[in-house]
N, C-alpha and C. Protein backbone atom coordinates (compact mmCIF):
# COMPACT_ATOMS: atom_id res chain seq x y z
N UNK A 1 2.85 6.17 21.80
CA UNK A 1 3.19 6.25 20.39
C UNK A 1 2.34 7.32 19.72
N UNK A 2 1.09 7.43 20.31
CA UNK A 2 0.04 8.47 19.39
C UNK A 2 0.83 9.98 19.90
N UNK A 3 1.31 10.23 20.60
CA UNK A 3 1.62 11.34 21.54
C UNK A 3 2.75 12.05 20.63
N UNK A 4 3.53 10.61 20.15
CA UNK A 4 4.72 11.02 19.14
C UNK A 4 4.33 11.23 17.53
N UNK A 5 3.14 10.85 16.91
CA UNK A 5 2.74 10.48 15.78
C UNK A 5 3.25 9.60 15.40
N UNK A 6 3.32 8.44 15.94
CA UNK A 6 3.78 7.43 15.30
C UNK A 6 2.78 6.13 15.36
N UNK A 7 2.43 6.15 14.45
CA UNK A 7 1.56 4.80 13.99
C UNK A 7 1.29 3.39 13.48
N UNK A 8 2.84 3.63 13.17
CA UNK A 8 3.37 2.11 11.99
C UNK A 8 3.46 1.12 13.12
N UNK A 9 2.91 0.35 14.07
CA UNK A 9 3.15 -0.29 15.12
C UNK A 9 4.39 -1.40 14.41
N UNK A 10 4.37 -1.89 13.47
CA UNK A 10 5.16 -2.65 12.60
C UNK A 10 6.66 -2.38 12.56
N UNK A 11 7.05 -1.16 12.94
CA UNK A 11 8.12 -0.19 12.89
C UNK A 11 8.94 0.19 14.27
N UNK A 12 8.39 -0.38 15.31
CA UNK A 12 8.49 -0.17 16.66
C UNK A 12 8.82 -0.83 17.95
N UNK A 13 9.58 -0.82 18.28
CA UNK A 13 9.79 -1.91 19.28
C UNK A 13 10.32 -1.27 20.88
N UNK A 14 9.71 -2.01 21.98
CA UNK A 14 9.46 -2.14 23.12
C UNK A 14 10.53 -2.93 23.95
N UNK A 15 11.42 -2.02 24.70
CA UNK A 15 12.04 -2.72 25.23
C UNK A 15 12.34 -2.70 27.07
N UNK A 16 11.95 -3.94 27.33
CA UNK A 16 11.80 -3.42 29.05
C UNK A 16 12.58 -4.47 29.52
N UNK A 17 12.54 -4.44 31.31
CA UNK A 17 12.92 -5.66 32.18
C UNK A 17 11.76 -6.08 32.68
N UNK A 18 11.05 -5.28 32.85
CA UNK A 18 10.04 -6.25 34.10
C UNK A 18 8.85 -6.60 33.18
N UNK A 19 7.84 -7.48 33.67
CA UNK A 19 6.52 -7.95 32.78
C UNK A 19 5.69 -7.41 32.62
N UNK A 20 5.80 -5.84 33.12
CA UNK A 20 4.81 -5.04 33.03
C UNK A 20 5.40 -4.36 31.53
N UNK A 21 6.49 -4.02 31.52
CA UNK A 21 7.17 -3.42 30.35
C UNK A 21 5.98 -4.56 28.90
N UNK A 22 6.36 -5.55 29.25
CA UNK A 22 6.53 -6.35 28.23
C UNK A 22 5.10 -6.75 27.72
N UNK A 23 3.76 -7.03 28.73
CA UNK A 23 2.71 -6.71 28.70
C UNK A 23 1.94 -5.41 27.82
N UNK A 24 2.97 -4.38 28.06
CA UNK A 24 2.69 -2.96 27.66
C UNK A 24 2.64 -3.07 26.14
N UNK A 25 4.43 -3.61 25.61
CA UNK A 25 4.38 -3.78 24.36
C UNK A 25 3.66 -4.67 23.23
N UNK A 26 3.25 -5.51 24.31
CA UNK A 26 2.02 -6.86 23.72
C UNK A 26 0.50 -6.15 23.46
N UNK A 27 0.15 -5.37 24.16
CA UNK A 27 -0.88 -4.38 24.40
C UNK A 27 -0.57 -3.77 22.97
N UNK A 28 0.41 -2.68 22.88
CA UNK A 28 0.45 -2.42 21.92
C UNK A 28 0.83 -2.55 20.20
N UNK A 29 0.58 -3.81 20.29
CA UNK A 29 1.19 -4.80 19.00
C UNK A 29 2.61 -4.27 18.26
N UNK A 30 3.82 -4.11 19.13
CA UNK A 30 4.86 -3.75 18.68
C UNK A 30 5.74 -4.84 17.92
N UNK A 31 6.49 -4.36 16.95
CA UNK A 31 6.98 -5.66 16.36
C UNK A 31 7.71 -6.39 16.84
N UNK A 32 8.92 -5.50 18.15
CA UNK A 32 9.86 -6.15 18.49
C UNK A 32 9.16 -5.79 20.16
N UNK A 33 9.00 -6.70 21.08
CA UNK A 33 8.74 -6.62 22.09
C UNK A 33 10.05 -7.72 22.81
N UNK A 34 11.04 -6.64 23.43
CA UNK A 34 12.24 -7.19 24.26
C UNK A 34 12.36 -7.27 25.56
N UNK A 35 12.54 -8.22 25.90
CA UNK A 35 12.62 -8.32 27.49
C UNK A 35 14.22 -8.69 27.57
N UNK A 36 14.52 -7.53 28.45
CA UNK A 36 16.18 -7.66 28.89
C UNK A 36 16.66 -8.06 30.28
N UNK A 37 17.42 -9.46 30.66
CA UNK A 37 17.31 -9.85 32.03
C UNK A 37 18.09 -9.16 33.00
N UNK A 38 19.24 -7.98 32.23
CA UNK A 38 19.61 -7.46 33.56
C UNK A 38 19.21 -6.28 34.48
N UNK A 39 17.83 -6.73 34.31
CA UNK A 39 16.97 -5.54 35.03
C UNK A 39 16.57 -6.22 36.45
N UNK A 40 15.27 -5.59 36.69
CA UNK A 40 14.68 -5.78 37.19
C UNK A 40 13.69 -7.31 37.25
N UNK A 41 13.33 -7.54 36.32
CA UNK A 41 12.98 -9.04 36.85
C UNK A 41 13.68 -10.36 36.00
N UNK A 42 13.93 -11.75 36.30
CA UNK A 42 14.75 -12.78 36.50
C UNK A 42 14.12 -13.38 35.03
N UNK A 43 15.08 -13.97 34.38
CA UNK A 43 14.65 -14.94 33.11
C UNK A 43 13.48 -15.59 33.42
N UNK A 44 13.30 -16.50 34.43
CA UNK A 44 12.02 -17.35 34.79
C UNK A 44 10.73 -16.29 34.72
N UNK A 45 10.64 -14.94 35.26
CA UNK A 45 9.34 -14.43 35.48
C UNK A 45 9.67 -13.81 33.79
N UNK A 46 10.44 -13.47 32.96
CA UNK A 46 10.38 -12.59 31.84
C UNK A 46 10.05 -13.81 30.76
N UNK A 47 10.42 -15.42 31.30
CA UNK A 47 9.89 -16.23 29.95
C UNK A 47 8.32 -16.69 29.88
N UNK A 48 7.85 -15.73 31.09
CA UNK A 48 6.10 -15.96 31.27
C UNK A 48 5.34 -15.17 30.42
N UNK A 49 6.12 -13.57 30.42
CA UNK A 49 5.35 -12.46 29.73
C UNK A 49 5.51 -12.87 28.16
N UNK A 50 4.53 -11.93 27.23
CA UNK A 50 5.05 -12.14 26.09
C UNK A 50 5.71 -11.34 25.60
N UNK A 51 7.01 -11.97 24.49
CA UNK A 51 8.03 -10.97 24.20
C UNK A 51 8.09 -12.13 22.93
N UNK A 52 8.95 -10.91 22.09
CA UNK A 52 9.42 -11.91 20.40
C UNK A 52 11.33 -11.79 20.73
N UNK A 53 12.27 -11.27 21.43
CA UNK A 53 13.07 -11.75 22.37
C UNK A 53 13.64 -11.62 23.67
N UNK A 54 14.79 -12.57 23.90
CA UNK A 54 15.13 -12.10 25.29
C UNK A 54 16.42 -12.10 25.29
N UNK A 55 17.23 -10.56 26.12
CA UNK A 55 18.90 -10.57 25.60
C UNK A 55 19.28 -10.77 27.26
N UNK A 56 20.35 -10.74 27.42
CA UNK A 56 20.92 -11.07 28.54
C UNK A 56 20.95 -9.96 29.29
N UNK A 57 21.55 -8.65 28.22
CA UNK A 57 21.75 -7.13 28.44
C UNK A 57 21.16 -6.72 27.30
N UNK A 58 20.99 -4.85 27.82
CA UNK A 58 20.58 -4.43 26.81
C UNK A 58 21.74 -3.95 25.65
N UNK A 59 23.15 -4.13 26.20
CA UNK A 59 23.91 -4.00 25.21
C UNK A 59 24.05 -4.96 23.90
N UNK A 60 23.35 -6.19 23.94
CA UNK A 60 23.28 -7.05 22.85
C UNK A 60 22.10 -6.55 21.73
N UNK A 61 21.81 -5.66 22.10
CA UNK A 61 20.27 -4.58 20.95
C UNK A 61 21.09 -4.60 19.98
N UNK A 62 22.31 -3.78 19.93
CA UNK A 62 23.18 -3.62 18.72
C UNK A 62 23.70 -4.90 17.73
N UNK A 63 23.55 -6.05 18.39
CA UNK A 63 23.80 -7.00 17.42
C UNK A 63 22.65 -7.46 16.95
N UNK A 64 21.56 -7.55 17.87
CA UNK A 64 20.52 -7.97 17.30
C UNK A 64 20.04 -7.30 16.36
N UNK A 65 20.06 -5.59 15.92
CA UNK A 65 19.59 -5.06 15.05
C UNK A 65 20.47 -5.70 13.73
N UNK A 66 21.64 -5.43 13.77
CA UNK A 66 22.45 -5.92 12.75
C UNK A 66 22.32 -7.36 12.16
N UNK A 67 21.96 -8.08 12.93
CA UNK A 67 21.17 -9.25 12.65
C UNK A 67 19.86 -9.56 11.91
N UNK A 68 18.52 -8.61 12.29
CA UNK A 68 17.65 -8.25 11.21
C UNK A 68 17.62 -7.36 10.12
N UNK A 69 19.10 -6.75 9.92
CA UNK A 69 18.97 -6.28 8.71
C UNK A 69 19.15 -7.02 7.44
């Protein structure tokens, strides 16, 4: 994020499959930290990491944004 100038961590969100992704975004206090299950790792290991949600795909981003507006 510093690389991009971007600083508002509040403003930013993280979206991975595996728990390293998701670790990353917890690390970096992002607001939306997403874990998406049709990746790389399985609902059971992605409901261990921390994340604020979890989509099935990453094609459900688009509703979910429309949803926090």
């Amino acid at each position: 994020m510093e690389a991009t100038g971007t600083y508002r961590v509040d403003e930013v969100a993280n979206v991975g499959d595996t728990v390293s992704d998701l670790c990353a975004g917890d690390n970096a206090s992002v607001r939306f930290n997403i874990g998406v299950l049709s990746g790389a790792h399985d609902q059971a290991r992605l409901l261990k990491a921390p994340h604020t949600h979890l989509l099935a795909d990453v094609a459900e981003l688009r509703q979910m944004w429309s949803d926090c507006e």
